[in-house]
C-alpha atoms as a PDB file:
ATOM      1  CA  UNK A   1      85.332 154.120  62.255  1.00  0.00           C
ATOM      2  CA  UNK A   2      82.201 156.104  62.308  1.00  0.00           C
ATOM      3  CA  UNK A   3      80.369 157.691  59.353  1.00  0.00           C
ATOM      4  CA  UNK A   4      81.694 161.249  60.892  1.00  0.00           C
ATOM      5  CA  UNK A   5      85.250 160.070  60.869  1.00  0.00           C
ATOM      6  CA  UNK A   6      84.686 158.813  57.149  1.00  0.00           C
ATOM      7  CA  UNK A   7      83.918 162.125  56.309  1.00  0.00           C
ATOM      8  CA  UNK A   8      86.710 163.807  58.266  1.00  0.00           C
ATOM      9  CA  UNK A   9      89.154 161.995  55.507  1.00  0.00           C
ATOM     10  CA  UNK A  10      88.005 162.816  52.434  1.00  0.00           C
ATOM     11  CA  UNK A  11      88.663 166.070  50.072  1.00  0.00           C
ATOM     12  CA  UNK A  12      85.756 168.457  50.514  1.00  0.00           C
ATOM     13  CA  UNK A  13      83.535 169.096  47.433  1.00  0.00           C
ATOM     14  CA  UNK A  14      82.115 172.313  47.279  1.00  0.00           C
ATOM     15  CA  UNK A  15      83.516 172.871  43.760  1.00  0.00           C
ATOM     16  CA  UNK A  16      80.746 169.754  42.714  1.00  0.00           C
ATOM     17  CA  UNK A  17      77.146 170.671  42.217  1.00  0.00           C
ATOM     18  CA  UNK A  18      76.187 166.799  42.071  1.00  0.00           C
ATOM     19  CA  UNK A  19      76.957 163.651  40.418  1.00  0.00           C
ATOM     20  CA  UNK A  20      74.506 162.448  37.695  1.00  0.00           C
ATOM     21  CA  UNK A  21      74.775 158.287  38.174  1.00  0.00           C
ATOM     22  CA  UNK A  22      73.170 156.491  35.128  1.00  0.00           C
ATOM     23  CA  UNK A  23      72.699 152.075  34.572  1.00  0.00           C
ATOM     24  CA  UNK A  24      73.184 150.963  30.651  1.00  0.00           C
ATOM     25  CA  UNK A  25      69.272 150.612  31.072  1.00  0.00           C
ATOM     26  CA  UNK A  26      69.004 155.029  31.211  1.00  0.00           C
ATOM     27  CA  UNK A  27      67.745 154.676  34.840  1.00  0.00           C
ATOM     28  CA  UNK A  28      69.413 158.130  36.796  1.00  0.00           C
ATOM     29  CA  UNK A  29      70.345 159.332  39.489  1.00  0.00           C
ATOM     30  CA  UNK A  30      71.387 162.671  41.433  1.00  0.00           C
ATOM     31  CA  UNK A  31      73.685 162.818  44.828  1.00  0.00           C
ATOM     32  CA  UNK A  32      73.726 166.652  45.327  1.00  0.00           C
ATOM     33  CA  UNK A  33      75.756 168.939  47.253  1.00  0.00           C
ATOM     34  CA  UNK A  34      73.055 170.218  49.150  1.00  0.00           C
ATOM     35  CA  UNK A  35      71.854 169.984  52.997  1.00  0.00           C
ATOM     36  CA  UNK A  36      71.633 166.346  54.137  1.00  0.00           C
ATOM     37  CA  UNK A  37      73.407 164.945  51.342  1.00  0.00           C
ATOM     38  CA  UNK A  38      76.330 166.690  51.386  1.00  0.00           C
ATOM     39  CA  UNK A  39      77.721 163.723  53.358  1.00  0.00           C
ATOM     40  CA  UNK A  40      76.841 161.309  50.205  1.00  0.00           C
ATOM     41  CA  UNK A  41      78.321 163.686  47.662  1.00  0.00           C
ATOM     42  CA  UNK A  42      81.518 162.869  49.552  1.00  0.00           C
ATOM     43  CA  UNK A  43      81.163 159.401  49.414  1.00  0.00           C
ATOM     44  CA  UNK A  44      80.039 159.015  45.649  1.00  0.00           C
ATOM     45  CA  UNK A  45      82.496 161.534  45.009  1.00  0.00           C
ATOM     46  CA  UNK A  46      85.208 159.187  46.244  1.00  0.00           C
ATOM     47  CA  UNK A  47      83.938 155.982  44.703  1.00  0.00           C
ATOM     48  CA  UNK A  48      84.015 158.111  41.305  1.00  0.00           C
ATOM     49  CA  UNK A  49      87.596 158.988  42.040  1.00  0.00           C
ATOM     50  CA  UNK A  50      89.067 155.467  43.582  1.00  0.00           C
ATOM     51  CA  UNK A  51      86.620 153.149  41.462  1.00  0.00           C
ATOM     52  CA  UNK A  52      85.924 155.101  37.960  1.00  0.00           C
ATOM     53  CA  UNK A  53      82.163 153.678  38.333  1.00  0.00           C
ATOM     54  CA  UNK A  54      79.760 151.981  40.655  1.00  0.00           C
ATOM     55  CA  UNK A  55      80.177 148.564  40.085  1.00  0.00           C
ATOM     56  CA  UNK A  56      79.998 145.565  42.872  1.00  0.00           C
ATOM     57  CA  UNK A  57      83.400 146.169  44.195  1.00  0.00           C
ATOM     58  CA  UNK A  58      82.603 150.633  44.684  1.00  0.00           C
ATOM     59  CA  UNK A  59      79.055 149.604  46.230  1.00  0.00           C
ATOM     60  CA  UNK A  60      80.663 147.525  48.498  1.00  0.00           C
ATOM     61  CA  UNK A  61      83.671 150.287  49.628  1.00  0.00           C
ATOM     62  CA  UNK A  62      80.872 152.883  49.941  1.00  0.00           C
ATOM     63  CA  UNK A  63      78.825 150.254  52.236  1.00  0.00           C
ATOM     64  CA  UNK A  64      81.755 150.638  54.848  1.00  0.00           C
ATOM     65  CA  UNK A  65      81.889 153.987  54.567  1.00  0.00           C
ATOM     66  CA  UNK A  66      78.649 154.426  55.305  1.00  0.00           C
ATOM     67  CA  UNK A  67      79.602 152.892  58.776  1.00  0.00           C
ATOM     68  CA  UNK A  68      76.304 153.166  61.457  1.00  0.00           C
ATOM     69  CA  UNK A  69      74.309 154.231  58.373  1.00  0.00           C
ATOM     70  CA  UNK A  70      74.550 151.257  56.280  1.00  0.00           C
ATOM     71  CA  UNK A  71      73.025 149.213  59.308  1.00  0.00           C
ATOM     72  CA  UNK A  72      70.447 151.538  59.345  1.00  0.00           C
ATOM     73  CA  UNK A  73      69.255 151.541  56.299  1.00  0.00           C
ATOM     74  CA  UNK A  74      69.255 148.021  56.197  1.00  0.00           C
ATOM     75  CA  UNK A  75      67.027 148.253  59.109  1.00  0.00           C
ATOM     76  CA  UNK A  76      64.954 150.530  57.456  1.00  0.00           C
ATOM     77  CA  UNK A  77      64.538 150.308  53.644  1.00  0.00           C
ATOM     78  CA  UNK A  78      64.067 153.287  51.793  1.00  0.00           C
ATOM     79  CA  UNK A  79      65.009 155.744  54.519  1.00  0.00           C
ATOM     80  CA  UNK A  80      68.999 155.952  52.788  1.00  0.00           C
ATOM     81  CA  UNK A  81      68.656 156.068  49.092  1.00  0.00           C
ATOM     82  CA  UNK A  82      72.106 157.250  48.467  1.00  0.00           C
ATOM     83  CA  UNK A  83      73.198 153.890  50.832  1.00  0.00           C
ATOM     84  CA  UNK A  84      70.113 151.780  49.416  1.00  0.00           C
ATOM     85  CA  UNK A  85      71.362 151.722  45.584  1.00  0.00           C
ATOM     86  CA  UNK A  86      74.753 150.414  47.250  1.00  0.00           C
ATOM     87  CA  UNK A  87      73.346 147.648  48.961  1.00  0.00           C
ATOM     88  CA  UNK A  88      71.119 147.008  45.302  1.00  0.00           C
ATOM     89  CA  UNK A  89      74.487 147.054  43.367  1.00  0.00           C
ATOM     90  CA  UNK A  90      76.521 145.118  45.758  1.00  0.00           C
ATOM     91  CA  UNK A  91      74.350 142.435  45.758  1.00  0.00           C
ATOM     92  CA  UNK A  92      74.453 142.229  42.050  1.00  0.00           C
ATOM     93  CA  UNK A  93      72.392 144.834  40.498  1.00  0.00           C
ATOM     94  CA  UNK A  94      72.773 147.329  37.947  1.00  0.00           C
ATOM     95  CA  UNK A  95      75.560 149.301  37.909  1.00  0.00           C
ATOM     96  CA  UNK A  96      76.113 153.323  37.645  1.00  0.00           C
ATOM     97  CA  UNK A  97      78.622 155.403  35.569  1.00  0.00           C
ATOM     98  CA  UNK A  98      79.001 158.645  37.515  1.00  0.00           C
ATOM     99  CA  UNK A  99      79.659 162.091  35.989  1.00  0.00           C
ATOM    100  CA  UNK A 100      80.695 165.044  37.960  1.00  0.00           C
ATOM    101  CA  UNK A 101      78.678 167.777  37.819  1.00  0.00           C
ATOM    102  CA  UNK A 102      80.622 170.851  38.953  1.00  0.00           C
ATOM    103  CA  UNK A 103      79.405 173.953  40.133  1.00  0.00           C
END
């Protein structure tokens, strides 16, 4: 399944502004719902809603859904942060509480 068809499948989120992520350490993070991440909103948005947090087993979920993506930003570190702090946390690093941030 593409990233596209990913997307196709999951509730929209236009009532979410973002979602704050944050690691027991206080480092943060944002996934808003604005152009060209709108896509990652989705798929955070999800994970928050199947998973309750980004731990191991959410990081790895989101990694499929990520489809042709997560190759690429394997490829190409840095270029996918939304995808890059899955790849950090499914290979064993810190994990996120989310909070959704509605508009």
């Amino acid at each position: 399944m593409s990233f596209a068809e990913v997307l196709a499948g999951l509730p929209p989120v236009d009532h979410l502004m973002a979602i704050e992520l944050t690691t027991t350490d206080g480092e943060t993070a944002r996934v808003e719902n604005k152009p060209g991440s709108q896509g990652s909103l989705k798929v955070y948005a999800y994970l928050l809603e199947k998973f309750g947090s980004l731990d191991k087993a959410a990081a790895e979920a989101g990694l499929i859904m990520y489809a042709e993506h997560t190759l690429d930003a394997r490829a190409h570190p840095g270029k996918h942060p939304n995808i890059d702090r899955l790849l950090r946390v499914a290979a064993g690093g810190a994990e996120y509480s989310m909070v959704r941030i509605h508009a």
